[in-house]
N, C-alpha and C. Protein backbone atom coordinates (compact mmCIF):
# COMPACT_ATOMS: atom_id res chain seq x y z
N UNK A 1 -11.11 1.16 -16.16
CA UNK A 1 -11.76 2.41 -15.82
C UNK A 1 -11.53 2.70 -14.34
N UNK A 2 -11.07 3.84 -14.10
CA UNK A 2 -10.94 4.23 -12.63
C UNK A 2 -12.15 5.25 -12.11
N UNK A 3 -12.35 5.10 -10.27
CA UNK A 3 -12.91 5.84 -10.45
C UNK A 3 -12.90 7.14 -8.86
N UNK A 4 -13.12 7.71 -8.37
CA UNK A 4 -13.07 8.59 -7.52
C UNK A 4 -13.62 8.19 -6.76
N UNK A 5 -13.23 8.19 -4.98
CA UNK A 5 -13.91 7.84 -3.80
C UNK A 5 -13.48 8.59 -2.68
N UNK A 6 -14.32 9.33 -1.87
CA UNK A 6 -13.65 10.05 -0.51
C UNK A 6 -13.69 9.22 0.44
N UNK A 7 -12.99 9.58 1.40
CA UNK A 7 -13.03 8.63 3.25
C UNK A 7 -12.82 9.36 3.66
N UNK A 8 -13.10 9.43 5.09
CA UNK A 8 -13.19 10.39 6.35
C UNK A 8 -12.08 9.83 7.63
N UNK A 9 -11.34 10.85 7.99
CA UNK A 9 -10.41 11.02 8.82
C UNK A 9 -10.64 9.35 9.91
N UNK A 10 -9.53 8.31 9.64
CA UNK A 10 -10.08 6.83 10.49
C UNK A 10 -10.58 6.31 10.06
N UNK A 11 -11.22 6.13 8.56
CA UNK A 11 -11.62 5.14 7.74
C UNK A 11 -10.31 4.44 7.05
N UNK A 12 -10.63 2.83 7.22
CA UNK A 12 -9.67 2.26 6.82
C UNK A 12 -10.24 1.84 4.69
N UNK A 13 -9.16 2.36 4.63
CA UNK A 13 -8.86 2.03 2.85
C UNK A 13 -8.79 0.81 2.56
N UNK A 14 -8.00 0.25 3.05
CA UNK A 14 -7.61 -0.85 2.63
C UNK A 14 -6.70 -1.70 3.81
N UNK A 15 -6.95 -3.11 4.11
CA UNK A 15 -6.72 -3.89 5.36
C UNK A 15 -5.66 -5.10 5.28
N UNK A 16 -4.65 -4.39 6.20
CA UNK A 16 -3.88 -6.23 5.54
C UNK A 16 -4.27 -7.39 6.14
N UNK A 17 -3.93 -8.21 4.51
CA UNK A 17 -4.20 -9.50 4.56
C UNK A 17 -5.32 -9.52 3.71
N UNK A 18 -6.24 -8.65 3.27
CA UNK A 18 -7.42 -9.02 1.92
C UNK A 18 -6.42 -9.02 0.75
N UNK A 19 -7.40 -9.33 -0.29
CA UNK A 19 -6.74 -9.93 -1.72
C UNK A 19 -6.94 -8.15 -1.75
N UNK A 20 -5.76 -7.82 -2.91
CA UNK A 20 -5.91 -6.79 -3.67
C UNK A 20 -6.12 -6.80 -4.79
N UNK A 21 -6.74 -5.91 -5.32
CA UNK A 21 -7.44 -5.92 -6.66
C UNK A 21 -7.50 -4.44 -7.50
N UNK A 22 -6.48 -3.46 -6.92
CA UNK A 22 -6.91 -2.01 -6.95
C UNK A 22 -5.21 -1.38 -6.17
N UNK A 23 -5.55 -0.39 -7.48
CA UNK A 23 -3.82 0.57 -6.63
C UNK A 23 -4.54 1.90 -6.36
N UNK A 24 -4.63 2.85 -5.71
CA UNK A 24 -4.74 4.07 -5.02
C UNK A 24 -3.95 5.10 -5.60
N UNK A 25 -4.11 6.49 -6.07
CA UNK A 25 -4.19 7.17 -6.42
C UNK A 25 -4.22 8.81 -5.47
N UNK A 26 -3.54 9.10 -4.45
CA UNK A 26 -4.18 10.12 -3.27
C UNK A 26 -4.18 11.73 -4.62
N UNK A 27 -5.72 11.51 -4.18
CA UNK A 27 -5.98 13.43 -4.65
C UNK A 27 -5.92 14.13 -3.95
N UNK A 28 -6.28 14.06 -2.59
CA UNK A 28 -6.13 15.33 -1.88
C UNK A 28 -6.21 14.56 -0.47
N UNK A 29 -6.03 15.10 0.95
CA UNK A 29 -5.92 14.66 1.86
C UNK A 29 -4.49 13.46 2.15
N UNK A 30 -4.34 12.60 3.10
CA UNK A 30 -3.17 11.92 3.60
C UNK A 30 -3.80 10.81 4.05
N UNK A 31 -2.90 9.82 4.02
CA UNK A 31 -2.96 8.54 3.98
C UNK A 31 -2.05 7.24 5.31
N UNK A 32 -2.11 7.42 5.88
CA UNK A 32 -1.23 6.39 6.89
C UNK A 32 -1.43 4.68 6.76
N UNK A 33 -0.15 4.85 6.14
CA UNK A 33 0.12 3.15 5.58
C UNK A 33 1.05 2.35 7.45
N UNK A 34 0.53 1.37 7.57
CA UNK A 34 0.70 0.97 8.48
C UNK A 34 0.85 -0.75 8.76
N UNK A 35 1.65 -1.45 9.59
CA UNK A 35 1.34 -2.81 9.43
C UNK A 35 0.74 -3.37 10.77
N UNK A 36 0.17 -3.94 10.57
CA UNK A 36 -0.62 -4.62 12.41
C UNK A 36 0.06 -5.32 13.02
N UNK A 37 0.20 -5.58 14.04
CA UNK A 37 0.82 -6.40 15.19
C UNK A 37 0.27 -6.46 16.17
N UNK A 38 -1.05 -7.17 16.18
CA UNK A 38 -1.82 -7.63 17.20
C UNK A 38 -2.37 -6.85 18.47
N UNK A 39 -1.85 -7.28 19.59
CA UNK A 39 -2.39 -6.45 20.53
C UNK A 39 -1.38 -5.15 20.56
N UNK A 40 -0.14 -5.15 19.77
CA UNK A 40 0.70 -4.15 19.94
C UNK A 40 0.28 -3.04 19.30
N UNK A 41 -1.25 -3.17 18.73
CA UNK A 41 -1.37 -2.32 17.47
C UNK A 41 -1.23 -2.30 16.43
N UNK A 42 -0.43 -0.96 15.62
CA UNK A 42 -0.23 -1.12 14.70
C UNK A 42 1.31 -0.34 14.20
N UNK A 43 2.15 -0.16 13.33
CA UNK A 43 3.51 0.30 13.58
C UNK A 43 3.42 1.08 12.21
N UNK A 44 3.50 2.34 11.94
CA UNK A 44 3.27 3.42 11.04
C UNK A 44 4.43 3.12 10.23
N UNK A 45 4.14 3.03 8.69
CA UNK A 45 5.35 2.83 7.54
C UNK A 45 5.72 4.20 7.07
N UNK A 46 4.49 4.63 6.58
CA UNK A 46 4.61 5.94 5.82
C UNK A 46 3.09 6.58 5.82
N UNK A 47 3.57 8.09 5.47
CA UNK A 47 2.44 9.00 5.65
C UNK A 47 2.66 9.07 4.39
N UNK A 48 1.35 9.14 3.22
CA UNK A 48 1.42 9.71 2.40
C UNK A 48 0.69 10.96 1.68
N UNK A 49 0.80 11.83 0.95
CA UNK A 49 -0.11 12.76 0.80
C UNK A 49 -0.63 12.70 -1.09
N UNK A 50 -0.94 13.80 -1.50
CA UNK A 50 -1.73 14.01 -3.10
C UNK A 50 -0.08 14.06 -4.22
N UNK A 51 -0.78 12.99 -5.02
CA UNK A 51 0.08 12.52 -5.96
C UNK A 51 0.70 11.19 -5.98
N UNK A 52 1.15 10.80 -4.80
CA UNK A 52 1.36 9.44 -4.25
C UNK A 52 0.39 8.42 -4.48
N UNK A 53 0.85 6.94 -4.54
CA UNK A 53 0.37 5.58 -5.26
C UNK A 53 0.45 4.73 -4.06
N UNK A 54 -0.19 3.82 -3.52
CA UNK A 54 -0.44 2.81 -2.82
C UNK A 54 -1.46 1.44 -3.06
N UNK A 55 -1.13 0.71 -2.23
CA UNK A 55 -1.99 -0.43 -3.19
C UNK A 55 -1.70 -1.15 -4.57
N UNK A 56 -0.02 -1.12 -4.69
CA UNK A 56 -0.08 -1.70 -6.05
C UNK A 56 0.82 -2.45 -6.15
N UNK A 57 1.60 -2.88 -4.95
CA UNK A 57 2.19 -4.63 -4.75
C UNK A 57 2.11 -5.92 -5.30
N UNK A 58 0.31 -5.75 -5.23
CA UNK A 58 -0.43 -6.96 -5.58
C UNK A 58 -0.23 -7.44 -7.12
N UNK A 59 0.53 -6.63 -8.30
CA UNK A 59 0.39 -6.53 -9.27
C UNK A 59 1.35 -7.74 -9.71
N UNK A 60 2.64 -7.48 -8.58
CA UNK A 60 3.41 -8.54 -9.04
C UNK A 60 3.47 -9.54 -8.58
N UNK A 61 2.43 -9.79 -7.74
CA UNK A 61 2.17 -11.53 -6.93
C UNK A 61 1.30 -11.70 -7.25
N UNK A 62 0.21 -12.32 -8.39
CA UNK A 62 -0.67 -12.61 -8.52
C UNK A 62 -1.83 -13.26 -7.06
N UNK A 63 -2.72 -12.92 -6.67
CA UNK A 63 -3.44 -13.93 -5.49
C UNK A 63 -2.73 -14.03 -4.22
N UNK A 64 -1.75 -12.33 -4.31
CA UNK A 64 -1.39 -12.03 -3.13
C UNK A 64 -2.43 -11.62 -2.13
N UNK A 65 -2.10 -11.73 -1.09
CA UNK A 65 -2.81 -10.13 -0.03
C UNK A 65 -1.76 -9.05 0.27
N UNK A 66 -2.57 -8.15 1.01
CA UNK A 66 -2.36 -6.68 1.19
C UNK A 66 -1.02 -7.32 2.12
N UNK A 67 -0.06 -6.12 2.15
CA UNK A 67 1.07 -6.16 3.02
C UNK A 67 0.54 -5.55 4.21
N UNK A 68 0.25 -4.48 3.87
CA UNK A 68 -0.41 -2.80 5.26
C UNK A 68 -1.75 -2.79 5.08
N UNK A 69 -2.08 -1.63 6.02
CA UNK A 69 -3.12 -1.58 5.57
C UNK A 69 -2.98 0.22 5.65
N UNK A 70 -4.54 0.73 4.87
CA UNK A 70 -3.90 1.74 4.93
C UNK A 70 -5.36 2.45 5.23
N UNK A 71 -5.00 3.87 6.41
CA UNK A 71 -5.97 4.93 6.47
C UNK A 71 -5.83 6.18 6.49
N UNK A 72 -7.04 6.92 6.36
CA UNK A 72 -7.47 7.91 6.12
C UNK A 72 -6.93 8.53 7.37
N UNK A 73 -5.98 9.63 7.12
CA UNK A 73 -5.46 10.45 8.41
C UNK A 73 -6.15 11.93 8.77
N UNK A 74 -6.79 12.11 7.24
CA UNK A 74 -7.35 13.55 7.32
C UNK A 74 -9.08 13.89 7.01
N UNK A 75 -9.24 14.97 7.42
CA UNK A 75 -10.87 14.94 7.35
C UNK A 75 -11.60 14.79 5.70
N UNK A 76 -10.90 14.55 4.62
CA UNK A 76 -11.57 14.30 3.58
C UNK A 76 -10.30 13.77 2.36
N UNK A 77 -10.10 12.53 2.47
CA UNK A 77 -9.41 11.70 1.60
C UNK A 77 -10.35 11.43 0.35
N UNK A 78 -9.25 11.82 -0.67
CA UNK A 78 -10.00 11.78 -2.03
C UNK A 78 -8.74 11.35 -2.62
N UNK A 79 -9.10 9.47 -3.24
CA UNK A 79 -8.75 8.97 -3.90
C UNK A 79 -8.93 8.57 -5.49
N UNK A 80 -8.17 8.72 -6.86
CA UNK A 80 -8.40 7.93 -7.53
C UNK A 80 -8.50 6.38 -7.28
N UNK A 81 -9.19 5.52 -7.75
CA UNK A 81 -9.24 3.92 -7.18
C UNK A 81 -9.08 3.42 -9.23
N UNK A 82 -7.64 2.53 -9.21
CA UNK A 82 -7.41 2.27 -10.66
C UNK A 82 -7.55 0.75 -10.45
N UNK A 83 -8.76 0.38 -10.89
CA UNK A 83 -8.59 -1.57 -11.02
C UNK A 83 -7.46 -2.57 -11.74
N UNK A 84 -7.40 -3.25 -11.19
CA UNK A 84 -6.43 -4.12 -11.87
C UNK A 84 -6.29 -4.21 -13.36
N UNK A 85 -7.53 -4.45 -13.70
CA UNK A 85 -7.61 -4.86 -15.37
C UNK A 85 -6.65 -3.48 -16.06
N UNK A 86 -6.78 -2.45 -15.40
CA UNK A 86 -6.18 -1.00 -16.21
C UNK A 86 -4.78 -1.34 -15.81
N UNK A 87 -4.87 -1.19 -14.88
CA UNK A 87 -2.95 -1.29 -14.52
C UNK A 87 -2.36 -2.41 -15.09
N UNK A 88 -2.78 -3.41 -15.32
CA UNK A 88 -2.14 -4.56 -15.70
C UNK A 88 -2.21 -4.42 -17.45
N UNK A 89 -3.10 -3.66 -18.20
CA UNK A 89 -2.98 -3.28 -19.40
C UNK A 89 -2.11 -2.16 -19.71
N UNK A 90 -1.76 -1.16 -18.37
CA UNK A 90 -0.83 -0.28 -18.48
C UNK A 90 0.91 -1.12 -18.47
N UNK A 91 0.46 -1.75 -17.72
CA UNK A 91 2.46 -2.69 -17.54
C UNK A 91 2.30 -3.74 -18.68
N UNK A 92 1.95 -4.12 -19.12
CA UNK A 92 1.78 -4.93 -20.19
C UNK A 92 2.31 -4.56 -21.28
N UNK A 93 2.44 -3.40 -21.97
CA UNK A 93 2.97 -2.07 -22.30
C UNK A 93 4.48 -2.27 -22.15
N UNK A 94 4.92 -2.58 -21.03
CA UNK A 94 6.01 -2.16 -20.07
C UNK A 94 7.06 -3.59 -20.85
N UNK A 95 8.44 -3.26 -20.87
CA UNK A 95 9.22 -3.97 -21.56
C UNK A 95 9.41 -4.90 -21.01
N UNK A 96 9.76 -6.36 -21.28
CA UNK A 96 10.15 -7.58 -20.18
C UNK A 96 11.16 -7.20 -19.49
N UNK A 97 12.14 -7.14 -19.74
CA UNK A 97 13.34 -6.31 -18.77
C UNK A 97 12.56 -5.29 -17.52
N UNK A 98 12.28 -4.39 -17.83
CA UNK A 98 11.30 -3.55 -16.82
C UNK A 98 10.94 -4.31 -16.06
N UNK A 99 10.03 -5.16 -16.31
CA UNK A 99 8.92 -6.00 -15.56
C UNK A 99 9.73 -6.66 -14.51
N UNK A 100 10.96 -7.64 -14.99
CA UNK A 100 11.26 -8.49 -14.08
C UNK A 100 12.03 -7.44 -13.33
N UNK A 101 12.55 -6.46 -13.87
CA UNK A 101 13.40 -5.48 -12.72
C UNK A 101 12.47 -5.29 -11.36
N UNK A 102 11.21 -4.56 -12.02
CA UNK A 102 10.32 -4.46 -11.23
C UNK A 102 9.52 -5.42 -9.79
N UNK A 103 9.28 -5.82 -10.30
CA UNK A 103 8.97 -7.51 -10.11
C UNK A 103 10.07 -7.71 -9.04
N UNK A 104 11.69 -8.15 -9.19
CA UNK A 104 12.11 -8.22 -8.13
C UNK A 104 12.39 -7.42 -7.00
N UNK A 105 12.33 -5.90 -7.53
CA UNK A 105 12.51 -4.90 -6.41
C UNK A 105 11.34 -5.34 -5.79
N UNK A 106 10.04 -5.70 -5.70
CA UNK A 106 8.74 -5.47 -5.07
C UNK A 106 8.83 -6.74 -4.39
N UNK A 107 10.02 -8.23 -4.76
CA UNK A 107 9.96 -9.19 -3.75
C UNK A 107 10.99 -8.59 -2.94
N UNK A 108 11.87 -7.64 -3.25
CA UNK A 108 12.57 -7.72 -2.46
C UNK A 108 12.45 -6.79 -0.88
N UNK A 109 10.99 -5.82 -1.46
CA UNK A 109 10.79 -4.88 -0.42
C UNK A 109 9.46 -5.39 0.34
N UNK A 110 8.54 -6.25 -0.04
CA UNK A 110 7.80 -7.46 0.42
C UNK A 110 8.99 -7.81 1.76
N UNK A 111 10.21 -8.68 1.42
CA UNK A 111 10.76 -9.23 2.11
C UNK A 111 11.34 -8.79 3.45
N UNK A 112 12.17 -7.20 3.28
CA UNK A 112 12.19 -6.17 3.96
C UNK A 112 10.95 -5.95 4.88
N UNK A 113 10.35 -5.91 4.15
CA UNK A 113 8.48 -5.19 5.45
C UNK A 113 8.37 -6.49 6.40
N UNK A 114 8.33 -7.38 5.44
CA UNK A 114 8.08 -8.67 6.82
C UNK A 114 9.22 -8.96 7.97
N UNK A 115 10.72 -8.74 7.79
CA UNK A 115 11.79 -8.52 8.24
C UNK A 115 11.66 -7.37 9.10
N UNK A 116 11.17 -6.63 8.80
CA UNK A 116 11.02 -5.55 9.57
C UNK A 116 10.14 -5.63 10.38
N UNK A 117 8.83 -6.11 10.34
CA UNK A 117 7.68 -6.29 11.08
C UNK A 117 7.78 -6.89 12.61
N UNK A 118 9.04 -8.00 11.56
CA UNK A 118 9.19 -9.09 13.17
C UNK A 118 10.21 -8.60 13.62
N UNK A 119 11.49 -7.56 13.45
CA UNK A 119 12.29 -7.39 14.74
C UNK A 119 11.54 -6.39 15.36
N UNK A 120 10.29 -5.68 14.85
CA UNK A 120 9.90 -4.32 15.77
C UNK A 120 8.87 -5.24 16.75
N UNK A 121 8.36 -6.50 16.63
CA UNK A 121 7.89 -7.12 17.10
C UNK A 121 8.78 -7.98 18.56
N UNK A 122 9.79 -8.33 17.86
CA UNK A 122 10.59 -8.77 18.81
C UNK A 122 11.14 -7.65 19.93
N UNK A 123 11.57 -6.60 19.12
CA UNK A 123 12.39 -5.58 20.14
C UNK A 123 11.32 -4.79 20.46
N UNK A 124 10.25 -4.47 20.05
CA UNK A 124 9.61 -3.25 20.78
C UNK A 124 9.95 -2.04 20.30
N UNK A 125 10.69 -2.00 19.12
CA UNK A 125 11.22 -0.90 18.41
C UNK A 125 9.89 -0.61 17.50
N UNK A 126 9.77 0.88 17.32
CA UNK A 126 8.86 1.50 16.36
C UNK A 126 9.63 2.69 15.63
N UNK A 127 8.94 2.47 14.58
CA UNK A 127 9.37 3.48 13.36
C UNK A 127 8.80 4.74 13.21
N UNK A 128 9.33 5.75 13.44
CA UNK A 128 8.58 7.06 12.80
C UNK A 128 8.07 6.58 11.73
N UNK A 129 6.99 7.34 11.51
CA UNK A 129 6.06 8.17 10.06
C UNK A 129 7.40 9.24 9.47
N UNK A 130 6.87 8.48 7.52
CA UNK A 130 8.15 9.69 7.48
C UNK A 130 7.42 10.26 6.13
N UNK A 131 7.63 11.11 6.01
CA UNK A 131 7.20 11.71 4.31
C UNK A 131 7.84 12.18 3.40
């Protein structure tokens, strides 16, 4: 069962490094997915807006944590919030072939973000927001 939740412009959604348990849903308002780097802040991945999915990584690492974290960019974020138990009865559904396709694209872009994290760390390089 899913269910509807607003946040306000700087409320954080969701924080990396907690367990995830929940994929995101944007209804209306925008979203800034982002990864932390300490005192450097934080380094912007993507802006997202209504229709767009976040939060749903966790599906294929069991007792993962969050990669990003993600916030509220605009004055009234309105999310669907879909729990695990649904999504995982929705891919379940989903053909074995699918799955492992799936499954490895998501280690392989896991692998990418952390790769990425540490040369913008090393060089001081930052990424536009892109949409």
């Amino acid at each position: 069962m899913s269910i509807t939740k607003s946040y306000i412009k700087g409320e954080t959604i969701i924080k990396e490094g907690a367990k995830g348990d929940r994929t995101f849903q944007i209804i209306s308002g925008e979203v800034l997915i982002c990864k932390e780097m300490g005192s450097q802040g934080f380094i912007p991945i993507a802006k997202l807006g209504p229709g767009e999915y976040f939060g749903e990584m966790y599906l294929w690492e069991k007792n993962s944590s969050r990669t990003a974290s993600a916030i509220a960019t605009t004055d009234d974020v309105t999310l669907e919030i879909i729990f695990q138990d649904e999504m995982e009865a929705y891919l379940d559904r989903l053909p074995d072939s699918l799955q492992q396709m799936i499954f490895g694209m998501n280690r392989r872009l896991k692998t990418t973000s952390v790769y990425c994290a540490a040369r913008v760390h090393e060089d001081s390089f930052s990424f536009k927001t892109h949409r």
